[in-house]
Each structure stands twice: as structure tokens, then as C-alpha cells.
C-alpha atoms as a PDB file:
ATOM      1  CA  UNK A   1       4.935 -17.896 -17.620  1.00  0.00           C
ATOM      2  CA  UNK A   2       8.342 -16.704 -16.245  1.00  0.00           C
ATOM      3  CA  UNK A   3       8.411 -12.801 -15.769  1.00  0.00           C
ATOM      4  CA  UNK A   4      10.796 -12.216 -18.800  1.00  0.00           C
ATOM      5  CA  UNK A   5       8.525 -14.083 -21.031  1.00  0.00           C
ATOM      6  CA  UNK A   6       5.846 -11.642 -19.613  1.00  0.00           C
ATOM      7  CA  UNK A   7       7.605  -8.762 -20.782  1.00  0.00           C
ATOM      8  CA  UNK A   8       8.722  -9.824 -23.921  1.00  0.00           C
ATOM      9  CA  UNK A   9       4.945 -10.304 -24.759  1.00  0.00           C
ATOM     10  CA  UNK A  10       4.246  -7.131 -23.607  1.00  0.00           C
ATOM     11  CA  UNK A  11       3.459  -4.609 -26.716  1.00  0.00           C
ATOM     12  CA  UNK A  12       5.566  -0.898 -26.444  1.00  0.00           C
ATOM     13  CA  UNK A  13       2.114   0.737 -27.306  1.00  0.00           C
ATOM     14  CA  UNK A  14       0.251  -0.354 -24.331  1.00  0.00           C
ATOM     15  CA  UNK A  15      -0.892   2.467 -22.871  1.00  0.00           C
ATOM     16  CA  UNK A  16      -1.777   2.775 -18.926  1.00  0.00           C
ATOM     17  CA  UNK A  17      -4.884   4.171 -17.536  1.00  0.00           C
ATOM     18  CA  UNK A  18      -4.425   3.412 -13.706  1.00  0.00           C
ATOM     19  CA  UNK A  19      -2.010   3.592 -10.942  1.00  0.00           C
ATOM     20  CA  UNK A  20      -1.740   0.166 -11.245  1.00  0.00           C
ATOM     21  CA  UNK A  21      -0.958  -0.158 -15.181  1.00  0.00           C
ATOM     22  CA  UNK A  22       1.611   2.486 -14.869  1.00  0.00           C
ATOM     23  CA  UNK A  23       3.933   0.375 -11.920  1.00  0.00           C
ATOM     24  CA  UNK A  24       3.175  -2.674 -13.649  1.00  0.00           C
ATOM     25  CA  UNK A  25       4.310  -1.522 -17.424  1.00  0.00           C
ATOM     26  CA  UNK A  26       6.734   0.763 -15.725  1.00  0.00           C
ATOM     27  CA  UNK A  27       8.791  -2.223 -13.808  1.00  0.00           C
ATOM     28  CA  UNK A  28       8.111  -4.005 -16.553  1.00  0.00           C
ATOM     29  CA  UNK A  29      10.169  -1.748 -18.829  1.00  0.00           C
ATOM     30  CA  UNK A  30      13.021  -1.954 -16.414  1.00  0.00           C
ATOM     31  CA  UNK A  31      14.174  -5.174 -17.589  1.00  0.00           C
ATOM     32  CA  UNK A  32      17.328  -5.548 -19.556  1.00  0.00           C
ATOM     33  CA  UNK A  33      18.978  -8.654 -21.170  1.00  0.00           C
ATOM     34  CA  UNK A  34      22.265  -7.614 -19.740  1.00  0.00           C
ATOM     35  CA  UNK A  35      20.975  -7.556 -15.884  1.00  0.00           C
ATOM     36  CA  UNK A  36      23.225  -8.902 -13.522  1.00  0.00           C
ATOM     37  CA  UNK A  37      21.877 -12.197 -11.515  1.00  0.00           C
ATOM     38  CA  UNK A  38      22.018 -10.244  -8.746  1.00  0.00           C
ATOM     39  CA  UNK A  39      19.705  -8.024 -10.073  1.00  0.00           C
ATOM     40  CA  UNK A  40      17.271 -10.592 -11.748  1.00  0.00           C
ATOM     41  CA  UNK A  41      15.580 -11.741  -8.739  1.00  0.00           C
ATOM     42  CA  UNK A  42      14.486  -8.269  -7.091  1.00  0.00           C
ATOM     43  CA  UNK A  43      13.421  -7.507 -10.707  1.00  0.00           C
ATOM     44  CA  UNK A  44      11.267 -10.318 -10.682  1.00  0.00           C
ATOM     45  CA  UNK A  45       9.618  -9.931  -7.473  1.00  0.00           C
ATOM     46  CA  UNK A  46       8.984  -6.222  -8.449  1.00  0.00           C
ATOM     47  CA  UNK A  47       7.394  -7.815 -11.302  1.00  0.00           C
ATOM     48  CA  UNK A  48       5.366 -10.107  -9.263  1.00  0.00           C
ATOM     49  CA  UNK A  49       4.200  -7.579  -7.047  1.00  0.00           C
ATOM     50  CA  UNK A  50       3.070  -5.236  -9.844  1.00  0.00           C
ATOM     51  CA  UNK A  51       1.053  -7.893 -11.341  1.00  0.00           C
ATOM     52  CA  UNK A  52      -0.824  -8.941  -8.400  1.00  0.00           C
ATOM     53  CA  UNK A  53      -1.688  -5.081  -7.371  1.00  0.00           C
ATOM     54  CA  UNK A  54      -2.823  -4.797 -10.778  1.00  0.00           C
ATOM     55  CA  UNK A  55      -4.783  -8.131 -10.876  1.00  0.00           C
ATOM     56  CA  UNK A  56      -6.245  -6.884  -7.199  1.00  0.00           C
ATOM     57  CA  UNK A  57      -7.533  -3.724  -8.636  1.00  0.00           C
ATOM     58  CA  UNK A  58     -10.129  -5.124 -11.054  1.00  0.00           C
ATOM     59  CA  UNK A  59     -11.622  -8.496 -11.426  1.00  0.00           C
ATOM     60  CA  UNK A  60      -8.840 -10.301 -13.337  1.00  0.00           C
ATOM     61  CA  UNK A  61      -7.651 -12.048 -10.048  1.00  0.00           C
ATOM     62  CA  UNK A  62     -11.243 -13.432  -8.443  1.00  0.00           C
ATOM     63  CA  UNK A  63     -10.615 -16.618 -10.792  1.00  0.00           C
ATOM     64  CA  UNK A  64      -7.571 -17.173 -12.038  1.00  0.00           C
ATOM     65  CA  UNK A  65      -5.720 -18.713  -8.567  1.00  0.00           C
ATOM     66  CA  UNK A  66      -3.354 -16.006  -7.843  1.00  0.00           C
ATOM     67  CA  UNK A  67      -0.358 -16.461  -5.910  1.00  0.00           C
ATOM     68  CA  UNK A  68      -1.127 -16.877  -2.715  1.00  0.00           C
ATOM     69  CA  UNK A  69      -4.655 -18.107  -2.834  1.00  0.00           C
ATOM     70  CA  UNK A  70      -6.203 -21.363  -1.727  1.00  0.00           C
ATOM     71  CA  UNK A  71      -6.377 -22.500  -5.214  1.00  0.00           C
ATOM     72  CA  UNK A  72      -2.706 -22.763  -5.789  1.00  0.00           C
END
């Protein structure tokens, strides 16, 4: 799933309860259909790296093959 189709799923009524939910919903929310393609990509990796400090602070990553991880 591409990062924009990520935040499209995303609901406006999640609510965060960690550190971790906050960056992630909060980069998340930083997207824009009128971003640049110079902006895309560091918007995407900001993305990225929300969702895997997110995924590293609970369970969610231990078996889904996260980026990264031998099971790529």
C-alpha cells in the first residue's frame, strides 16, 4: 500500500494515545493533493518512518516482515 493510499484510509476521528500515534497521524495529516514532487518523497519517508516507530512500539511489527527485516 503506497503511503497516500495509507492516509486516505486513515479515519479523521482516530484518536492517538502514544507518542508514537501522535507523529504517525500527525505526518500523516500533512499530506496534501497539491504537494509539489519535490515535496512527495520526504513526505513519504516521514511517513515510513512514523509507521515503523509506531509498529516498533507494540507488537504489530514481530510478524508482519517490516521493512528492513530478513523476511522481506
Amino acid at each position: 500500500m503506497s503511503p497516500k493510499d495509507v492516509t486516505d484510509r486513515l479515519s479523521m476521528t482516530v484518536a492517538a494515545r502514544t507518542p508514537e500515534e501522535t507523529q504517525f497521524l500527525s505526518v500523516a495529516a500533512d499530506y496534501r493533493e497539491w504537494m509539489g514532487p519535490d515535496e512527495l518523497p520526504r513526505w513519504e519517508n516521514n511517513l515510513r518512518a512514523a509507521a515503523h516507530s509506531l509498529t516498533a512500539s507494540t507488537d504489530l511489527g514481530s510478524g508482519i516482515g517490516m521493512p528492513g527485516s530478513q523476511s522481506d
